[in-house]
C-alpha atoms as a PDB file:
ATOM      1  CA  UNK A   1      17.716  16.813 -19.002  1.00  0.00           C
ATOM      2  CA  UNK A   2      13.784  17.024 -18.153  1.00  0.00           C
ATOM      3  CA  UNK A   3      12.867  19.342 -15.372  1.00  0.00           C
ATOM      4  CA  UNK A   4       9.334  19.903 -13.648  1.00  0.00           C
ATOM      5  CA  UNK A   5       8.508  22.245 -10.846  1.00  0.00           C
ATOM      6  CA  UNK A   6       6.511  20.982  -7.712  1.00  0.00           C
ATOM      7  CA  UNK A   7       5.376  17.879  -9.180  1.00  0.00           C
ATOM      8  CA  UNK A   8       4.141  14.647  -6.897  1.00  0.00           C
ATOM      9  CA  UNK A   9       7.237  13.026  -5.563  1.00  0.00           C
ATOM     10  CA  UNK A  10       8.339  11.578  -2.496  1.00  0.00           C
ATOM     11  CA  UNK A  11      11.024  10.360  -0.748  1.00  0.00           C
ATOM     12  CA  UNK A  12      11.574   6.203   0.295  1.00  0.00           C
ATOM     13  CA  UNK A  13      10.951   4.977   3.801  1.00  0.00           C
ATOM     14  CA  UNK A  14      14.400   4.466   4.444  1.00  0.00           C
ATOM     15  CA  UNK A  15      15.275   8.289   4.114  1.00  0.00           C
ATOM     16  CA  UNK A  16      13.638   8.770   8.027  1.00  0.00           C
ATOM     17  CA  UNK A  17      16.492   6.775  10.130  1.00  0.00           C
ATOM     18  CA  UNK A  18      18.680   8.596   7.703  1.00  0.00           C
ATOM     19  CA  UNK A  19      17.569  12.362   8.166  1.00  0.00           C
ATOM     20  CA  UNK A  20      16.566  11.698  11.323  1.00  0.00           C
ATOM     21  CA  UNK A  21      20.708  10.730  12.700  1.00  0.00           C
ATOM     22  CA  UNK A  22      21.775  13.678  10.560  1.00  0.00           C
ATOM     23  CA  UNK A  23      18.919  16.420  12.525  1.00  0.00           C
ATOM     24  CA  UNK A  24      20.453  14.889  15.752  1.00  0.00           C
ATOM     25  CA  UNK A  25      24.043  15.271  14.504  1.00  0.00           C
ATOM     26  CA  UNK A  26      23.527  18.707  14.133  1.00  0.00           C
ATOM     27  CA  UNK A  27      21.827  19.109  17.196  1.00  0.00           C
ATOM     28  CA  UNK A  28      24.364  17.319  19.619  1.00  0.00           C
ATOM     29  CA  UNK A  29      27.262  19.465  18.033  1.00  0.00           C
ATOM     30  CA  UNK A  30      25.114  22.791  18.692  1.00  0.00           C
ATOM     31  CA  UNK A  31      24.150  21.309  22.287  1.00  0.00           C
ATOM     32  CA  UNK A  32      27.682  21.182  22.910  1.00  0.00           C
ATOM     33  CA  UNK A  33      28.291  23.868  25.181  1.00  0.00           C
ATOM     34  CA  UNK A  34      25.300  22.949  27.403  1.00  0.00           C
ATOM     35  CA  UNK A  35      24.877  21.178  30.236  1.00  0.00           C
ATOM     36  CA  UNK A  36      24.277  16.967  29.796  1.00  0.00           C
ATOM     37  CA  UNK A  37      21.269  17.245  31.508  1.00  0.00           C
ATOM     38  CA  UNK A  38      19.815  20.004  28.892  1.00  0.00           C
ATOM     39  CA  UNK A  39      20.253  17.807  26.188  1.00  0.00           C
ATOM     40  CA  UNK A  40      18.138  17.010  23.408  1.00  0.00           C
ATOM     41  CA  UNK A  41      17.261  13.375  23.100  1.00  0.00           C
ATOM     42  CA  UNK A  42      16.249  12.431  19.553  1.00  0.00           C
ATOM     43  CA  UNK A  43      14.473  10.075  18.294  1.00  0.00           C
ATOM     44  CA  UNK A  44      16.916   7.792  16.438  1.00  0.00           C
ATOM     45  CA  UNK A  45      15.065   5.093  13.410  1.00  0.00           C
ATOM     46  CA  UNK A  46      11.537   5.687  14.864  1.00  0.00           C
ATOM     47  CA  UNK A  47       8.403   5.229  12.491  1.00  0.00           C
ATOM     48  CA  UNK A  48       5.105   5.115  12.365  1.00  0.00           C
ATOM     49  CA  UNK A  49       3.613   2.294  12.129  1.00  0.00           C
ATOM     50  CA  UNK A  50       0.977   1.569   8.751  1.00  0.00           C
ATOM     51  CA  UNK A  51      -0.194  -0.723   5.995  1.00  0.00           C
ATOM     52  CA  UNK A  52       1.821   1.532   4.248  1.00  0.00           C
ATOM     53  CA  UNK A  53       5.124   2.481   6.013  1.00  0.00           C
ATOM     54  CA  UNK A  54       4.343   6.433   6.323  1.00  0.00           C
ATOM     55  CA  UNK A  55       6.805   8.657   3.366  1.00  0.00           C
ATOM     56  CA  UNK A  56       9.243  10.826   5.906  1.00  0.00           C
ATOM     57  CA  UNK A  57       7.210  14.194   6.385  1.00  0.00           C
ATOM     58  CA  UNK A  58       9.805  16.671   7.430  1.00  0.00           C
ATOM     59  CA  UNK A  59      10.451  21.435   7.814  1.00  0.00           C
ATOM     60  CA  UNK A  60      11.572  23.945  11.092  1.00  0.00           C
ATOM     61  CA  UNK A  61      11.537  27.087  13.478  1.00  0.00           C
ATOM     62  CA  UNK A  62       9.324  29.521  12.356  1.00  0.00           C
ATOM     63  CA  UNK A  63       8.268  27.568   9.271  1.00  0.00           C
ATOM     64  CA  UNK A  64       7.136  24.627  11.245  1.00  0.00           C
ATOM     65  CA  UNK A  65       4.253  26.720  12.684  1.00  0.00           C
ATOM     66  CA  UNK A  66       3.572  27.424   9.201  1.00  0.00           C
ATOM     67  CA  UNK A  67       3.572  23.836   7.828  1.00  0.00           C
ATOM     68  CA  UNK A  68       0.934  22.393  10.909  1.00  0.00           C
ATOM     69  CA  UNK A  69      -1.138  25.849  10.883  1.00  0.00           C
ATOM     70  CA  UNK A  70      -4.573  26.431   9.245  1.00  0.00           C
ATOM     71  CA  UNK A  71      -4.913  28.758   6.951  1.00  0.00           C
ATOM     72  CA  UNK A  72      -7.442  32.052   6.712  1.00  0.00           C
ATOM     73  CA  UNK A  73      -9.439  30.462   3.609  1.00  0.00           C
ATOM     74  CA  UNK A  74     -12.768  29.413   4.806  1.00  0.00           C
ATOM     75  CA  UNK A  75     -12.746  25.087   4.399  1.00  0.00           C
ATOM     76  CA  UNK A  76     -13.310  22.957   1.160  1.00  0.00           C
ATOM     77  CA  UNK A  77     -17.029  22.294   0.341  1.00  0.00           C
ATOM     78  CA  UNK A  78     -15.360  19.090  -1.919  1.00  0.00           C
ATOM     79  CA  UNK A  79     -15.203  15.655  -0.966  1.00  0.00           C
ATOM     80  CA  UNK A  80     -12.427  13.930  -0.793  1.00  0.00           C
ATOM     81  CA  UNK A  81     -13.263  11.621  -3.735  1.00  0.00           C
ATOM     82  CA  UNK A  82     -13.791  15.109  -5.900  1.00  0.00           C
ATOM     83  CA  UNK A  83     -10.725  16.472  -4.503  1.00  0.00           C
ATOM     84  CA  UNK A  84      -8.370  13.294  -5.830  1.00  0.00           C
ATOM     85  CA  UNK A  85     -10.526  13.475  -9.131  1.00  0.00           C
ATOM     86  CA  UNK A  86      -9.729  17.197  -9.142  1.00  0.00           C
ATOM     87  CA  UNK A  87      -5.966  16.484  -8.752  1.00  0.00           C
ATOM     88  CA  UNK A  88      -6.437  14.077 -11.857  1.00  0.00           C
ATOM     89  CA  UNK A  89      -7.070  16.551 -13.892  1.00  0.00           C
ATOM     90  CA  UNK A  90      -4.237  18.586 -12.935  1.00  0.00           C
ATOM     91  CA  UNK A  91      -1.987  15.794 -13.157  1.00  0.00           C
ATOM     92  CA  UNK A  92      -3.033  15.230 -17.009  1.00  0.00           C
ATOM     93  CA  UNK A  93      -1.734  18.680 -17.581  1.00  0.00           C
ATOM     94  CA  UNK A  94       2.005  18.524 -16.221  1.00  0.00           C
ATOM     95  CA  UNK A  95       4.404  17.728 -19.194  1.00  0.00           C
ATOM     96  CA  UNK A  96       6.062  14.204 -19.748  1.00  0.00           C
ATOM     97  CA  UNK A  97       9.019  13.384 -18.348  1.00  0.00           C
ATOM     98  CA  UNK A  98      11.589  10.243 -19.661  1.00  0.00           C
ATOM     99  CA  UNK A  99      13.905   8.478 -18.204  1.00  0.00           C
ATOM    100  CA  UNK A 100      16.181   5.375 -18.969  1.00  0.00           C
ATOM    101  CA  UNK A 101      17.042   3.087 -16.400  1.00  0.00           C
ATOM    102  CA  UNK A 102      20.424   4.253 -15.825  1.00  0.00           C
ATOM    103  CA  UNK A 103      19.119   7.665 -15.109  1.00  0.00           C
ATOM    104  CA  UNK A 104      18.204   9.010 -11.661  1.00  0.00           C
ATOM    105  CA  UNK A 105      14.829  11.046 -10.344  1.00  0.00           C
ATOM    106  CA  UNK A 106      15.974  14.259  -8.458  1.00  0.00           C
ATOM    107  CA  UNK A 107      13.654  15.518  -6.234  1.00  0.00           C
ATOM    108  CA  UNK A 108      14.245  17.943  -3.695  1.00  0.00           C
ATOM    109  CA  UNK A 109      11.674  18.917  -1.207  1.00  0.00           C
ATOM    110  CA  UNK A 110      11.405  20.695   2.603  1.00  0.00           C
ATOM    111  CA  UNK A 111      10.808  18.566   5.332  1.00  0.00           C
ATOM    112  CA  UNK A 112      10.096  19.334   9.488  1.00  0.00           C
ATOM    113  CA  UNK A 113      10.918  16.875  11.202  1.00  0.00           C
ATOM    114  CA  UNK A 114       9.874  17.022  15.491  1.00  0.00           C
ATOM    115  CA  UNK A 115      12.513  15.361  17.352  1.00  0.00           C
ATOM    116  CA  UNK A 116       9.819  13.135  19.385  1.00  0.00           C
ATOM    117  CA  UNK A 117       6.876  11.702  17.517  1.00  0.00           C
ATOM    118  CA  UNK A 118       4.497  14.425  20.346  1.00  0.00           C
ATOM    119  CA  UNK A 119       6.485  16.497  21.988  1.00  0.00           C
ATOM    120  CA  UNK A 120       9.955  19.263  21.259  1.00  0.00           C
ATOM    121  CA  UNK A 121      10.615  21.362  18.716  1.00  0.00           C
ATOM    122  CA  UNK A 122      10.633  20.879  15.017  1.00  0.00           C
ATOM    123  CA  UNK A 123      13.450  21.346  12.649  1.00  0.00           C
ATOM    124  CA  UNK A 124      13.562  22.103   9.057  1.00  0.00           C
ATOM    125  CA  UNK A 125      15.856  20.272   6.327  1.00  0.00           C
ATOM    126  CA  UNK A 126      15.844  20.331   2.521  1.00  0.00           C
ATOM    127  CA  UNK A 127      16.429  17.392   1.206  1.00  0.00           C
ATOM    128  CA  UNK A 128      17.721  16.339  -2.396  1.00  0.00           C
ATOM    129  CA  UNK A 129      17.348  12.863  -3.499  1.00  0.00           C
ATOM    130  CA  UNK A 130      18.706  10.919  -6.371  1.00  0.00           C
ATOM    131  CA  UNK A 131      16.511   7.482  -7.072  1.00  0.00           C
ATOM    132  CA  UNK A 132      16.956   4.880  -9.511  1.00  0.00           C
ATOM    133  CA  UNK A 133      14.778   5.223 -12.452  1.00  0.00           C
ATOM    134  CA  UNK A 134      15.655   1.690 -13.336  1.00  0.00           C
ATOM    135  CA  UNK A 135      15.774   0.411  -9.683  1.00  0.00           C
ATOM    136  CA  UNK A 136      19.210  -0.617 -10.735  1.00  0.00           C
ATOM    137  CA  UNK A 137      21.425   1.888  -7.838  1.00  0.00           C
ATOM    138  CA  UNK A 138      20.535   2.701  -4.132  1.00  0.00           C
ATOM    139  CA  UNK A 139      18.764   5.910  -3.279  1.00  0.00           C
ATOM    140  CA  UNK A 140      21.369   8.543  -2.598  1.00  0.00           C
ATOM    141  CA  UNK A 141      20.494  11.699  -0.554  1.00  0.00           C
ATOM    142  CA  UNK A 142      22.224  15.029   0.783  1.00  0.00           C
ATOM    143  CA  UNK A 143      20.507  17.899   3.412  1.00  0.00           C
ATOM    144  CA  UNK A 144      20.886  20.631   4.773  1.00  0.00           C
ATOM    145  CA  UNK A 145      19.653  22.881   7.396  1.00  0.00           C
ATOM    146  CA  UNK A 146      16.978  25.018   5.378  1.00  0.00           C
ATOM    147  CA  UNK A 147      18.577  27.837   7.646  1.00  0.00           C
ATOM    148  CA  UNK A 148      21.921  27.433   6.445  1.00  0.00           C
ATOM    149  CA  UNK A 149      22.215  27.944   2.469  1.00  0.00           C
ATOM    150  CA  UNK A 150      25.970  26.652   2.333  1.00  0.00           C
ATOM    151  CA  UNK A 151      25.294  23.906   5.058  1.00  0.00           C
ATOM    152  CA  UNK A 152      25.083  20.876   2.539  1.00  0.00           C
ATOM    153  CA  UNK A 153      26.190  17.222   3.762  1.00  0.00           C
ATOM    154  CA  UNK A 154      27.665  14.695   2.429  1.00  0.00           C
ATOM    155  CA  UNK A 155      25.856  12.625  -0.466  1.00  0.00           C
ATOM    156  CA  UNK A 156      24.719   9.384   1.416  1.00  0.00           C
ATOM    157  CA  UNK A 157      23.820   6.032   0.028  1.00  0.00           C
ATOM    158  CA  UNK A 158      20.580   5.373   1.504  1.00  0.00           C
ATOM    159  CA  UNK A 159      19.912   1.513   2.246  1.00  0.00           C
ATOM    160  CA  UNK A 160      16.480  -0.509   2.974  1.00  0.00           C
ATOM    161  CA  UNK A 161      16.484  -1.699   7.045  1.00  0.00           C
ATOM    162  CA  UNK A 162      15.944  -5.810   7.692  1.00  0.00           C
ATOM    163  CA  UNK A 163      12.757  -5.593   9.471  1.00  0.00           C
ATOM    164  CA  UNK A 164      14.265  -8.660  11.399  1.00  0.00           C
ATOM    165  CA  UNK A 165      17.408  -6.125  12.531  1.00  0.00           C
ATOM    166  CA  UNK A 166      16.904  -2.513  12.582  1.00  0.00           C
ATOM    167  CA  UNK A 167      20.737  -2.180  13.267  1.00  0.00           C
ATOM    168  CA  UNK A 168      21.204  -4.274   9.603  1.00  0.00           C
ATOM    169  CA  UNK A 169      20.549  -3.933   5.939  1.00  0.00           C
ATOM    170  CA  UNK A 170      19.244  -5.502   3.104  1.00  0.00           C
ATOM    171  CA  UNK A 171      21.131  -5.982   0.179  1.00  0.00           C
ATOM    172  CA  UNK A 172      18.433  -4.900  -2.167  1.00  0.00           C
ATOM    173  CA  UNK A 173      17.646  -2.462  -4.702  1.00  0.00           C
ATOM    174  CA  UNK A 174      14.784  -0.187  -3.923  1.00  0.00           C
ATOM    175  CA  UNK A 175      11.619  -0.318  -6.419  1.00  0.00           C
ATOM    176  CA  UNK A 176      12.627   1.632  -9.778  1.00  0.00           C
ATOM    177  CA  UNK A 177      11.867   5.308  -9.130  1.00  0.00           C
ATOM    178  CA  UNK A 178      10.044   5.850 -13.056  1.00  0.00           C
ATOM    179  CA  UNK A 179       6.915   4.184 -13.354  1.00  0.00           C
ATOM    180  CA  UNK A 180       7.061   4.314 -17.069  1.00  0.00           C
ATOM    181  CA  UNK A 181       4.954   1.334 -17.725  1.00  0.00           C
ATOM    182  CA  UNK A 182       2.177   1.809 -15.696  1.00  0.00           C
ATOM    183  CA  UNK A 183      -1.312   1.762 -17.291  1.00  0.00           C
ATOM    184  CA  UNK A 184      -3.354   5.464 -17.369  1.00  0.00           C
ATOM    185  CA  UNK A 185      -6.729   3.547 -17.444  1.00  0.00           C
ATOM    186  CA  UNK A 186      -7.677   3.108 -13.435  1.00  0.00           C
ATOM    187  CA  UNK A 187      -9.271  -0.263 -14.226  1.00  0.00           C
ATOM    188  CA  UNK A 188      -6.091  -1.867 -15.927  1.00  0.00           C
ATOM    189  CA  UNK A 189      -4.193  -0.069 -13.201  1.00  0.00           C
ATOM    190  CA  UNK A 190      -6.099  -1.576 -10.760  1.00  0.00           C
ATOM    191  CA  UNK A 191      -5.495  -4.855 -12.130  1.00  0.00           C
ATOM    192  CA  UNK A 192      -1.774  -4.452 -12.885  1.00  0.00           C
ATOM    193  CA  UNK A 193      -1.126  -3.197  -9.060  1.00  0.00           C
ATOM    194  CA  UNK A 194      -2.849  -6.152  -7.803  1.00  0.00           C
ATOM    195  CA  UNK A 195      -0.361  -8.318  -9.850  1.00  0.00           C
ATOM    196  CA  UNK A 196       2.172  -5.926  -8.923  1.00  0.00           C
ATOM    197  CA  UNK A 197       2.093  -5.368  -5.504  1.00  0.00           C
ATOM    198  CA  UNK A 198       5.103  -3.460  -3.634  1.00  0.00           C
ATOM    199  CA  UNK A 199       7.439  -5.579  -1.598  1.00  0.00           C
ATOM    200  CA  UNK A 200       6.714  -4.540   2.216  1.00  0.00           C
ATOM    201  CA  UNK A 201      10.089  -6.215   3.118  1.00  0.00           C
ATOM    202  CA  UNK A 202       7.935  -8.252   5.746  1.00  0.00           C
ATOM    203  CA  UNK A 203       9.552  -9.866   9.003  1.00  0.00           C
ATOM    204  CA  UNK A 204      10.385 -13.623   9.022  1.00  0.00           C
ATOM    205  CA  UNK A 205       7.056 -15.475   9.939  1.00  0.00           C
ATOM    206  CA  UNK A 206       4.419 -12.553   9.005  1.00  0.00           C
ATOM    207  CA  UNK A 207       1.794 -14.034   6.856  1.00  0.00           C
ATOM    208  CA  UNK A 208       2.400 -12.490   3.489  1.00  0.00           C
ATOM    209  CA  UNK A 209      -0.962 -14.723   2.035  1.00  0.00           C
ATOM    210  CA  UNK A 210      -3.042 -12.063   4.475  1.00  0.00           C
ATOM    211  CA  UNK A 211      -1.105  -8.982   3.883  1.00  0.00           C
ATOM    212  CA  UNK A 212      -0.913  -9.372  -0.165  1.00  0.00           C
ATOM    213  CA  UNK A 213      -4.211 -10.879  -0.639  1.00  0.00           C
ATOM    214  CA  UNK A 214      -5.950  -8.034   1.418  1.00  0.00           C
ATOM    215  CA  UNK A 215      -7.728  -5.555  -1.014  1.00  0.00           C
ATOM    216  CA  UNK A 216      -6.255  -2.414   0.804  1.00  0.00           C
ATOM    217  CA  UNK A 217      -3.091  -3.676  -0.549  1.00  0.00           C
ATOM    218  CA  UNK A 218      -4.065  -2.456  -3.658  1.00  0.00           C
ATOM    219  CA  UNK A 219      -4.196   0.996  -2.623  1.00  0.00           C
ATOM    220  CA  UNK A 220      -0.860   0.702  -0.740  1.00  0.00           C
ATOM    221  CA  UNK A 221       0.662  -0.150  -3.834  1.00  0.00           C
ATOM    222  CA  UNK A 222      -0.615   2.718  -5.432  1.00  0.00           C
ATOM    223  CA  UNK A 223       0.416   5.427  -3.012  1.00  0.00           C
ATOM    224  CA  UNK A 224       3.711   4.102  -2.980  1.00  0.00           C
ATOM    225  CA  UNK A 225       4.042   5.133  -6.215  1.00  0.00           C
ATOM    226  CA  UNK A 226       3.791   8.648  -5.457  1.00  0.00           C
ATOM    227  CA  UNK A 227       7.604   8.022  -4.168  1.00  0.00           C
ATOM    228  CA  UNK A 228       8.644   8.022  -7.240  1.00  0.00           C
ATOM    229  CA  UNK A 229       7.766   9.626 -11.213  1.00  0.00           C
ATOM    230  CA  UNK A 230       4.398   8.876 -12.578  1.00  0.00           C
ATOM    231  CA  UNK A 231       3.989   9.915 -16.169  1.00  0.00           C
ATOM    232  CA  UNK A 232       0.679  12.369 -16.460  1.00  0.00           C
ATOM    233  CA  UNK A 233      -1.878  10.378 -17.603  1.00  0.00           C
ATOM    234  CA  UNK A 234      -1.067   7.350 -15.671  1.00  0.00           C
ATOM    235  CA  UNK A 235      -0.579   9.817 -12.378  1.00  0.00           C
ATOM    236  CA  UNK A 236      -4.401  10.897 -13.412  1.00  0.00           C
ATOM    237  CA  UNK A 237      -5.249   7.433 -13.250  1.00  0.00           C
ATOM    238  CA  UNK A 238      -3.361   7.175  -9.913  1.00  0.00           C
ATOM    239  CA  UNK A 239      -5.341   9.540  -8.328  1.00  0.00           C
ATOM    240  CA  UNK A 240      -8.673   8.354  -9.869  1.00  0.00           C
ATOM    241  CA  UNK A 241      -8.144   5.058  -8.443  1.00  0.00           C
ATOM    242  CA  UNK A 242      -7.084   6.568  -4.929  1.00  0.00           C
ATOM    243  CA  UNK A 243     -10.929   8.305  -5.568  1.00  0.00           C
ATOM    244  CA  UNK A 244     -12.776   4.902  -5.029  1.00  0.00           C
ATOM    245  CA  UNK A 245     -10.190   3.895  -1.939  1.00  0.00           C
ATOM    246  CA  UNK A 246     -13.311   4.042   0.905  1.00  0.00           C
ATOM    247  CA  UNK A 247     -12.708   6.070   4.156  1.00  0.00           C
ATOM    248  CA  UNK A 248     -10.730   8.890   2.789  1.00  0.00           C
ATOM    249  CA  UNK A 249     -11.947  12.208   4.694  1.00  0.00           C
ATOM    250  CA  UNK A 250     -11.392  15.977   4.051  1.00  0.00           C
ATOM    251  CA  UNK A 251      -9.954  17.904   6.464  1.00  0.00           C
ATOM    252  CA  UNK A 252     -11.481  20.820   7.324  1.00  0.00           C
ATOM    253  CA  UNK A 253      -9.278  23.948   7.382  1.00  0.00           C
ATOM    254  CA  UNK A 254      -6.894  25.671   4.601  1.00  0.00           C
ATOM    255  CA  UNK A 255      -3.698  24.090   5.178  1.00  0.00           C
ATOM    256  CA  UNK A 256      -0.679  25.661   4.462  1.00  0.00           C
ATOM    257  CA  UNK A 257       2.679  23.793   3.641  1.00  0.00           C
ATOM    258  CA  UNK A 258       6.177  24.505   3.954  1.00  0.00           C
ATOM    259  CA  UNK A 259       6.760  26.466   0.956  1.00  0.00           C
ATOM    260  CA  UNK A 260       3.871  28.175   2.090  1.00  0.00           C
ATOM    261  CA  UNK A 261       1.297  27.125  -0.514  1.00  0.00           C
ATOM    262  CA  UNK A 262      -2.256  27.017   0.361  1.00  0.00           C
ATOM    263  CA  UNK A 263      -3.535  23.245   0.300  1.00  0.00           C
ATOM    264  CA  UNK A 264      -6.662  21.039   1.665  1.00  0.00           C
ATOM    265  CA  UNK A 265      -5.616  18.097   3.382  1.00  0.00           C
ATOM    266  CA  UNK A 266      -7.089  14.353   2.626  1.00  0.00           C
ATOM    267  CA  UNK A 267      -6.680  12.008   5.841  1.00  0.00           C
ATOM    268  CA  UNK A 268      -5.826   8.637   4.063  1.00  0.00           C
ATOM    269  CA  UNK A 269      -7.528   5.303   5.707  1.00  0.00           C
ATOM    270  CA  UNK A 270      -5.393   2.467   7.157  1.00  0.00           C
ATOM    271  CA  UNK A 271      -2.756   3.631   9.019  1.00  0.00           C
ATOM    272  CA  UNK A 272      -2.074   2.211  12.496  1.00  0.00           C
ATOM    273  CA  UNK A 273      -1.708   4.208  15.613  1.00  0.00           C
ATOM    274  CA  UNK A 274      -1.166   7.584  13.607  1.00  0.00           C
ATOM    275  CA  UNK A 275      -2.731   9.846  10.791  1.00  0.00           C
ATOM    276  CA  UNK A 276      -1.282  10.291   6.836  1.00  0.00           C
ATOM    277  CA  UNK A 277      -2.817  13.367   5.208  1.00  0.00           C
ATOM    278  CA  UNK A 278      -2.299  14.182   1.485  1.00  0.00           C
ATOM    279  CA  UNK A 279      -2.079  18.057   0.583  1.00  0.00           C
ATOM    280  CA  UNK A 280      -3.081  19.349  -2.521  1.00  0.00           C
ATOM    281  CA  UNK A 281      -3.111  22.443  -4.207  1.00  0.00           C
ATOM    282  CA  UNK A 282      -6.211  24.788  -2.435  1.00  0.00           C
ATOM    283  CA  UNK A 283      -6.797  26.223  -6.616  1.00  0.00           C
ATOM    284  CA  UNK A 284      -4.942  23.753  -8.623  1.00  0.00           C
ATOM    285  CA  UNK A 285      -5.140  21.041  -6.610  1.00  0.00           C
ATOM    286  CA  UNK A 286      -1.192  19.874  -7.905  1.00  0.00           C
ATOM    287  CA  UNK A 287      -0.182  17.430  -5.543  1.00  0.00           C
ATOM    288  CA  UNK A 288       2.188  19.195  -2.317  1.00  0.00           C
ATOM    289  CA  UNK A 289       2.769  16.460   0.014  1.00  0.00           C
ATOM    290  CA  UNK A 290       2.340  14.927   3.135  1.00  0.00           C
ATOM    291  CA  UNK A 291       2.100  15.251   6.737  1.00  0.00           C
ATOM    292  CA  UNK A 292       2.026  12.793   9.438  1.00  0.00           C
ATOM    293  CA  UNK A 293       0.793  12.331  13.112  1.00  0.00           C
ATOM    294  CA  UNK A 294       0.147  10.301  15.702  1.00  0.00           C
ATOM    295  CA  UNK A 295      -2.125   9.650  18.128  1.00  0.00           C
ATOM    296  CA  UNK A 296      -1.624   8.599  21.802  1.00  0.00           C
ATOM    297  CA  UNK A 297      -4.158   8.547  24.284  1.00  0.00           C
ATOM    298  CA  UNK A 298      -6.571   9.503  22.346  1.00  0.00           C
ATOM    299  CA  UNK A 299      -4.369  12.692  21.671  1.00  0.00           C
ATOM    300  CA  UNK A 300      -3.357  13.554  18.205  1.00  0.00           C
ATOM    301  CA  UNK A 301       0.063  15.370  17.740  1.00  0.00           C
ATOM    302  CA  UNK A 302       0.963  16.374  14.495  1.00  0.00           C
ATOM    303  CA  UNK A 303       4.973  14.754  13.428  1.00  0.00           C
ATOM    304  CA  UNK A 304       6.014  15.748   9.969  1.00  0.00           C
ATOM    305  CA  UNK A 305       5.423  17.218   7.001  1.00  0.00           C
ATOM    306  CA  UNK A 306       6.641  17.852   3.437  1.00  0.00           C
ATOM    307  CA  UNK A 307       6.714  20.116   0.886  1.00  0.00           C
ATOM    308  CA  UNK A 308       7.732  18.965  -2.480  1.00  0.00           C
ATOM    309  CA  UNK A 309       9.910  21.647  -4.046  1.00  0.00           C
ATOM    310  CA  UNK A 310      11.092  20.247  -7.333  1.00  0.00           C
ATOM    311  CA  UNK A 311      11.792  17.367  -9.936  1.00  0.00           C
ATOM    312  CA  UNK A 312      13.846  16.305 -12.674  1.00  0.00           C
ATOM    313  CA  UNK A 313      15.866  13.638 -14.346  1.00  0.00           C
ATOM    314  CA  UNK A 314      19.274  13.201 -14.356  1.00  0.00           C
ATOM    315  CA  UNK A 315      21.757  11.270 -15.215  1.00  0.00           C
ATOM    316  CA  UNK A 316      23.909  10.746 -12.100  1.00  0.00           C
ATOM    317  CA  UNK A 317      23.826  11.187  -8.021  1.00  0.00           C
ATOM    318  CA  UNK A 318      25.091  13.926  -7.094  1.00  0.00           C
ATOM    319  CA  UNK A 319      24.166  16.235 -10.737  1.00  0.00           C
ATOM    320  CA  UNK A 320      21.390  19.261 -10.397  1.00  0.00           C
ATOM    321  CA  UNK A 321      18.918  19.986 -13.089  1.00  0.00           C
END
C-alpha cells in the first residue's frame, strides 16, 4: 500500500452534517447531568454558503486557540500568486501515489468544529476517511474525540444531501477520489476542467447555463479537487492554475494550524456571506488545509479549520496504512 505524510487532501461536503450530529451526540450525552436550560444547542446540517460549497474545517479546547491564533513569525512579504506557485513546487516533489478504482484514499486529518457558525466553544475531532478512488463506493468515515485516544465511532457511510430536501439523499456516487488522469500542464488543465466541471448537485429550477458557463467555475472545479489525490505534477499544475484565479489575498499574520505547523493563510475569492482561507506550509509551503468563517454584520468570526494529518491508499473502508 502507498503512504504519504501531510499531503493536500480534504474531506467531501457531505462529511459536515455528518461530524457535526456526531460533536452534538457527544455533547448531549456529557450535558446529561445538567440542567435543560444549560444545554448546548448545536448546529445540526448548517453550511456556509459558496460557489464552492466550503470543505468541513474542523479541531478543540486548548488546540482551537491554537488553530485561529497568529503566530510570532513576522508576516509573508509573498503574494498570494507566489505563494500558490511556491506550493507548486513543493507539490512536484511529494512521491507518486496509485490507485485502482476499487481502491480507497485514506486520509485522516484534525478538525475544530464551533458549535454555532459565531459564537460557543470549539471542539476537536480526528477524522479518518475512506473515498472512492474510482468513484465507484460512498465515502465512509469514523471520529473521534482528539481527547479521547480509544474513543473511535462507528465507520459511517457518508451520503450526498438533495439540495431540494436536506432531510433526503441522493442516490449517487461521489466524484472519484484519484484524479489520475488529470493533465500537469495548467493550460490543458484549464481546458479539461472547463469540460469537466464538478457536479454542484444544483436545486430543481437553478439555472445551471449561468452557474457552469461562469468562468469562476473553472476554479471551483479545481479546488474541489484538493478533496481528493492529485498526482505531483498535475497537483503543481493545480496550484499554478489557482495562481492566475484573480482576487486571492494574503493574510497577514503566521498562522498556526492544528497540528501546530506554522502556515500563511490565502483568503480564496467567491465565497458568499463567509471567508475560505488556504494554509500552507510558512518554509515549505506543503499544502495544510483550510479554515472557514463567516461574516455577519459586518463582523467576521472565524468557524473551522483543518489540519491534514495523513494519506494513503488502501484497499478497503475501514483498513489503516
Amino acid at each position: 500500500m502507498n503512504r504519504i505524510e501531510e499531503s493536500p487532501q480534504g474531506f467531501e461536503e457531505q462529511l459536515l452534517r455528518d461530524l457535526t450530529a456526531h460533536v452534538a451526540r457527544r455533547a448531549e450525552l456529557a450535558s446529561a447531568a445538567r440542567p435543560a436550560g444549560l444545554r448546548t444547542r448545536f448546529l445540526r446540517g448548517w453550511r456556509l454558503a459558496g460557489a464552492f460549497g466550503l470543505a468541513v474545517v474542523l479541531t478543540a479546547g486548548a488546540l482551537a486557540v491554537q488553530t485561529m491564533r497568529v503566530g510570532d513569525r513576522p508576516p509573508s512579504t509573498a503574494t498570494a500568486s507566489e505563494i500558490l506557485r511556491m506550493a507548486a513546487d513543493a507539490a512536484r516533489q511529494q512521491p507518486e501515489l496509485t490507485a485502482g478504482p476499487d481502491q480507497y484514499v485514506f486520509t485522516e486529518l484534525l478538525a475544530t468544529l464551533r458549535d454555532q457558525p459565531d459564537s460557543g466553544p470549539y471542539t476537536t475531532t480526528r477524522v479518518q476517511l475512506w473515498q472512492s478512488a474510482g468513484g465507484v463506493a460512498h465515502t465512509q468515515a469514523r471520529y473521534r474525540p482528539e481527547t479521547d485516544p480509544n474513543g473511535w465511532g462507528e465507520l459511517r457511510v457518508l451520503r450526498i444531501d438533495d439540495p431540494d430536501d436536506p432531510e433526503k439523499e441522493l442516490d449517487v456516487f461521489p466524484w472519484p477520489a484519484y484524479h489520475g488522469d488529470l493533465p500537469s500542464d495548467p493550460d490543458e488543465l484549464l481546458r479539461y476542467l472547463r469540460d469537466h466541471p464538478i457536479d454542484l448537485h444544483l436545486s430543481e429550477g437553478a439555472d445551471e447555463q449561468a452557474v457552469y458557463g461562469d468562468e469562476s467555475m473553472t476554479y471551483t472545479t479545481a479546488r474541489s479537487m484538493l478533496d481528493g489525490y492529485v498526482p505531483p505534477r498535475a497537483l503543481a499544475a493545480l496550484f499554478e492554475l489557482l495562481a492566475r484565479e484573480p482576487g486571492a489575498v494574503v493574510i497577514s499574520g503566521d498562522v498556526v494550524d492544528a497540528a501546530g505547523r506554522h502556515g500563511v493563510a490565502i483568503r480564496m475569492p467567491g465565497v458568499i456571506g463567509g471567508n475560505e482561507d488556504f494554509l500552507f506550509d510558512r518554509d515549505t509551503h506543503v499544502f495544510l488545509g483550510r479554515r472557514g468563517s463567516v461574516v455577519r454584520n459586518g463582523k467576521e468570526s472565524l468557524y473551522s479549520a483543518v489540519a491534514l494529518v495523513r494519506l494513503a491508499i488502501v484497499d478497503r473502508p475501514g483498513q489503516l496504512p
